[in-house]
N, C-alpha and C. Protein backbone atom coordinates (compact mmCIF):
# COMPACT_ATOMS: atom_id res chain seq x y z
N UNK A 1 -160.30 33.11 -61.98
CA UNK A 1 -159.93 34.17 -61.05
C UNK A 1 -158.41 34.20 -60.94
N UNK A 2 -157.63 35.56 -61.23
CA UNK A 2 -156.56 35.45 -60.78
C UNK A 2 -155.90 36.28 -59.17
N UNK A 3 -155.12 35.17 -58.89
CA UNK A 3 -154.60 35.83 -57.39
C UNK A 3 -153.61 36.73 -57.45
N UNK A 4 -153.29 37.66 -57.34
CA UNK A 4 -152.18 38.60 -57.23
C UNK A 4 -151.63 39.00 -55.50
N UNK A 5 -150.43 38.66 -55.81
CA UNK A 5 -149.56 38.90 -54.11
C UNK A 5 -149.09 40.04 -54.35
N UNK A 6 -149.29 41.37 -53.77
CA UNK A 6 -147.78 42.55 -53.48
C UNK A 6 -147.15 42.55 -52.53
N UNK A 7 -146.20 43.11 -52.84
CA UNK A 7 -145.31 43.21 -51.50
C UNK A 7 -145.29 44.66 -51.46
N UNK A 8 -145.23 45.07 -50.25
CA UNK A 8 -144.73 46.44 -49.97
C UNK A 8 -143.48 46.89 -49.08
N UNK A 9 -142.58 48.00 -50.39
CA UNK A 9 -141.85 48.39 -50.33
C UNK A 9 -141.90 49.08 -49.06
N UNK A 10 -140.61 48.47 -48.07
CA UNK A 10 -140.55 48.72 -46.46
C UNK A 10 -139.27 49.05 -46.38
N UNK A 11 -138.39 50.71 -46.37
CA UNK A 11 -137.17 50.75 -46.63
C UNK A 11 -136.91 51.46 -45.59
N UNK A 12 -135.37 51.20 -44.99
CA UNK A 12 -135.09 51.35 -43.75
C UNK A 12 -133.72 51.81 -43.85
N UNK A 13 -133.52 53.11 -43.45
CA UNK A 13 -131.88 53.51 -43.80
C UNK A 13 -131.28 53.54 -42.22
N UNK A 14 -129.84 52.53 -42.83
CA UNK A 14 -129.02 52.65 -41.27
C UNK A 14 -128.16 53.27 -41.81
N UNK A 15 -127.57 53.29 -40.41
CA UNK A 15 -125.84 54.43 -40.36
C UNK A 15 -124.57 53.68 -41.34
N UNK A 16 -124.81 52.27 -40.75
CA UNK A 16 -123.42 51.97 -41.54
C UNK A 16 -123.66 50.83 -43.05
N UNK A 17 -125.12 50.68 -43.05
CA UNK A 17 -125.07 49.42 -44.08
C UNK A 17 -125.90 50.33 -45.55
N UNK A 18 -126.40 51.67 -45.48
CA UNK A 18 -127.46 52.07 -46.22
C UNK A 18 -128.97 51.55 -46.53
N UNK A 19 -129.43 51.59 -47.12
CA UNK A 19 -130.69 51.00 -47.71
C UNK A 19 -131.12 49.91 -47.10
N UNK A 20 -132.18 49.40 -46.53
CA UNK A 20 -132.69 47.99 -46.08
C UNK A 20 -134.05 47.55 -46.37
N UNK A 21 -134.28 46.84 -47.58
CA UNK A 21 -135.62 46.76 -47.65
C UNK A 21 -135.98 45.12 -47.15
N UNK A 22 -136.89 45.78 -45.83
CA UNK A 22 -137.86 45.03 -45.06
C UNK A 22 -139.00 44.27 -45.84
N UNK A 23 -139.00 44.20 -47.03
CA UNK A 23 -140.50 43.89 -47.47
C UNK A 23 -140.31 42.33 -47.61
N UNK A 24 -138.77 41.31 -47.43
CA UNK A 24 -139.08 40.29 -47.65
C UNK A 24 -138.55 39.50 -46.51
N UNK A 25 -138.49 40.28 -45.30
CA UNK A 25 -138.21 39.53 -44.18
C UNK A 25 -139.56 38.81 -43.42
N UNK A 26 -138.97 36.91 -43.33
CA UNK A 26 -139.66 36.52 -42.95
C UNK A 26 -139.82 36.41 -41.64
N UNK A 27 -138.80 36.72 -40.67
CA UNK A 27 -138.43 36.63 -39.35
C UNK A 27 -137.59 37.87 -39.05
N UNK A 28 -137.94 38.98 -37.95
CA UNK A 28 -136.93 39.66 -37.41
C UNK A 28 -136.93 39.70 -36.07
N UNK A 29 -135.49 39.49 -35.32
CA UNK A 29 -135.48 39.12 -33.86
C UNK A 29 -134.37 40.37 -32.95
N UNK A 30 -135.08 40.76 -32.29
CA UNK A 30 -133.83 41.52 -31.66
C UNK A 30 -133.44 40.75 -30.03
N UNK A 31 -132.67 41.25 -29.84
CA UNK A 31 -131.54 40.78 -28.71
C UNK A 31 -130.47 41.62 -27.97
N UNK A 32 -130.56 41.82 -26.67
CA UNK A 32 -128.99 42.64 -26.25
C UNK A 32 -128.00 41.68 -25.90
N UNK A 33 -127.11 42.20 -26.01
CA UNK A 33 -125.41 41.33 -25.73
C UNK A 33 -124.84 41.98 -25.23
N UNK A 34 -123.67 41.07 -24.56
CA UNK A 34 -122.47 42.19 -23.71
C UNK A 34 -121.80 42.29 -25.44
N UNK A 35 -121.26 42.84 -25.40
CA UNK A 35 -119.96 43.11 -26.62
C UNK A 35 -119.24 43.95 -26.19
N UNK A 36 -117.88 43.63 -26.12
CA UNK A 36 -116.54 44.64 -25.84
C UNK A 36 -116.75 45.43 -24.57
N UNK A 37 -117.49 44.81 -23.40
CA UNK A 37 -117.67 45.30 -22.03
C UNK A 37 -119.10 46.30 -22.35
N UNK A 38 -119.85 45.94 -23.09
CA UNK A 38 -121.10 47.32 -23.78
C UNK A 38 -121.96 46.22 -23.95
N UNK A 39 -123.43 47.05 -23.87
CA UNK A 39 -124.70 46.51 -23.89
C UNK A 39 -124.96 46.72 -25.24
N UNK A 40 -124.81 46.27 -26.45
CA UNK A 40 -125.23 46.53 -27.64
C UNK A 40 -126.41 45.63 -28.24
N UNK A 41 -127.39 46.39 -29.02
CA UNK A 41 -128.93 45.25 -29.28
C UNK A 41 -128.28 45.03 -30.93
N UNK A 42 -128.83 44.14 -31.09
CA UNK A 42 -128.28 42.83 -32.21
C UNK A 42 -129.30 42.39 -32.66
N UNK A 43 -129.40 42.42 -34.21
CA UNK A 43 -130.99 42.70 -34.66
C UNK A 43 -130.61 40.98 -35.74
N UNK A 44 -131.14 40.34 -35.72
CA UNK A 44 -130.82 39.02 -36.68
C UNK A 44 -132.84 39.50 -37.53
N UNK A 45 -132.20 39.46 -39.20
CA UNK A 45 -132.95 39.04 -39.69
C UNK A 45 -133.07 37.52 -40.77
N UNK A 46 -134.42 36.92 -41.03
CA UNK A 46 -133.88 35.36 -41.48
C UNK A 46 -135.11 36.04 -42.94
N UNK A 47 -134.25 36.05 -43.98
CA UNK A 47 -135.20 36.32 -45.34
C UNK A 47 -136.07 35.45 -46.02
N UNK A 48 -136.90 35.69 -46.71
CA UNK A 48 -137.83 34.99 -47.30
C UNK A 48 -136.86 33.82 -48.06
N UNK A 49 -135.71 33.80 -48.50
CA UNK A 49 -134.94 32.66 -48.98
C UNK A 49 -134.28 32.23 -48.06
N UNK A 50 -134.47 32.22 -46.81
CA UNK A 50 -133.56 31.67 -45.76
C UNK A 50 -132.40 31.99 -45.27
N UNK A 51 -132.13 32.92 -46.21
CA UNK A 51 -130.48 33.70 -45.63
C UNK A 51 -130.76 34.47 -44.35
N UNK A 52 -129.70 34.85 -43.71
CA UNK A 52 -129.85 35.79 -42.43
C UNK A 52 -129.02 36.66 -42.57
N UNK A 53 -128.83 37.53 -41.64
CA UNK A 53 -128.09 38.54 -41.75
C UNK A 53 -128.43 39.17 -40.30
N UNK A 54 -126.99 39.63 -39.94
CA UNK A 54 -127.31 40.20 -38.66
C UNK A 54 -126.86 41.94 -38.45
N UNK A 55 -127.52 42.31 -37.52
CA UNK A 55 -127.33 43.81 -38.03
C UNK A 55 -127.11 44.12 -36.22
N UNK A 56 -125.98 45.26 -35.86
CA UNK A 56 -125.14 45.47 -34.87
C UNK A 56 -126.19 46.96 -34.53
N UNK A 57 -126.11 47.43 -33.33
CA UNK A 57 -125.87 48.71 -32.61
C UNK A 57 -126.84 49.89 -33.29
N UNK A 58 -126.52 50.94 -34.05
CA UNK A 58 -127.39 51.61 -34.66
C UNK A 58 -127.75 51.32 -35.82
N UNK A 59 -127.52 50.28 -36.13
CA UNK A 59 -128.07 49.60 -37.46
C UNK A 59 -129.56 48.94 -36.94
N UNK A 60 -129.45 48.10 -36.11
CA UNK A 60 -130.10 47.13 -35.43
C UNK A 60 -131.65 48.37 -34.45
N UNK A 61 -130.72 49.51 -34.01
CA UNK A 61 -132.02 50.23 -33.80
C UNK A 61 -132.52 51.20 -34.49
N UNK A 62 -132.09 51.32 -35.65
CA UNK A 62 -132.60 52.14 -36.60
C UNK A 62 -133.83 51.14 -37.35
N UNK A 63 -133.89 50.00 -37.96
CA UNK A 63 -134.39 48.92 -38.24
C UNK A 63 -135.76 48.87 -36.96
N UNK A 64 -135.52 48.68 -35.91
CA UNK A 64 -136.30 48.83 -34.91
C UNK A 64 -137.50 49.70 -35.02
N UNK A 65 -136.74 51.15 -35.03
CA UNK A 65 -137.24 52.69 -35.35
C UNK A 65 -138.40 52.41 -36.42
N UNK A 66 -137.75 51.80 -38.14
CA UNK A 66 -138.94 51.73 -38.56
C UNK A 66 -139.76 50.37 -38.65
N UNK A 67 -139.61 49.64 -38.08
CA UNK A 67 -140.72 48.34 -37.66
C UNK A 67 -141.79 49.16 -36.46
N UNK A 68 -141.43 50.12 -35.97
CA UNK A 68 -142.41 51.27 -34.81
C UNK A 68 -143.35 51.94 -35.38
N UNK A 69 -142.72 52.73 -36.65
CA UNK A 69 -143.71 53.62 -37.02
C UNK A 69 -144.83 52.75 -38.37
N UNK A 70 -144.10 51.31 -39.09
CA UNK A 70 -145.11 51.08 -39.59
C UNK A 70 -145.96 50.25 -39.02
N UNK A 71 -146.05 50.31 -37.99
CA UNK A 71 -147.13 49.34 -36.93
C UNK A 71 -148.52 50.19 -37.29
């Protein structure tokens, strides 16, 4: 018997970074912060290889936006 894994292509366009494909995030966390006297949400993702990356303001809720609609 063979096992086959897919992944599905989960792409997420922000304002300032372009293209984001979600399909190999193993962890995504959001968060608000003060920043520069402002309430800004702060999106940390941690990837299937362990890297992270953090994503600011309308990046962070655009990312949000589509983790909503593919629920």
């Amino acid at each position: 018997m063979t096992l086959t894994t897919f992944k599905f292509l989960i792409l997420c366009q922000t304002p300032t970074r372009g293209y984001v494909s979600l399909a190999y995030a193993r962890q995504i966390r959001f968060q608000k912060v003060h920043f520069n006297m402002s309430l800004q949400t702060v999106c940390v993702i941690i990837w299937s290889n362990g890297d992270r990356e953090t994503f600011f303001d309308k990046d962070a809720q655009a990312i949000a936006q589509t983790l909503v609609k593919i629920r």
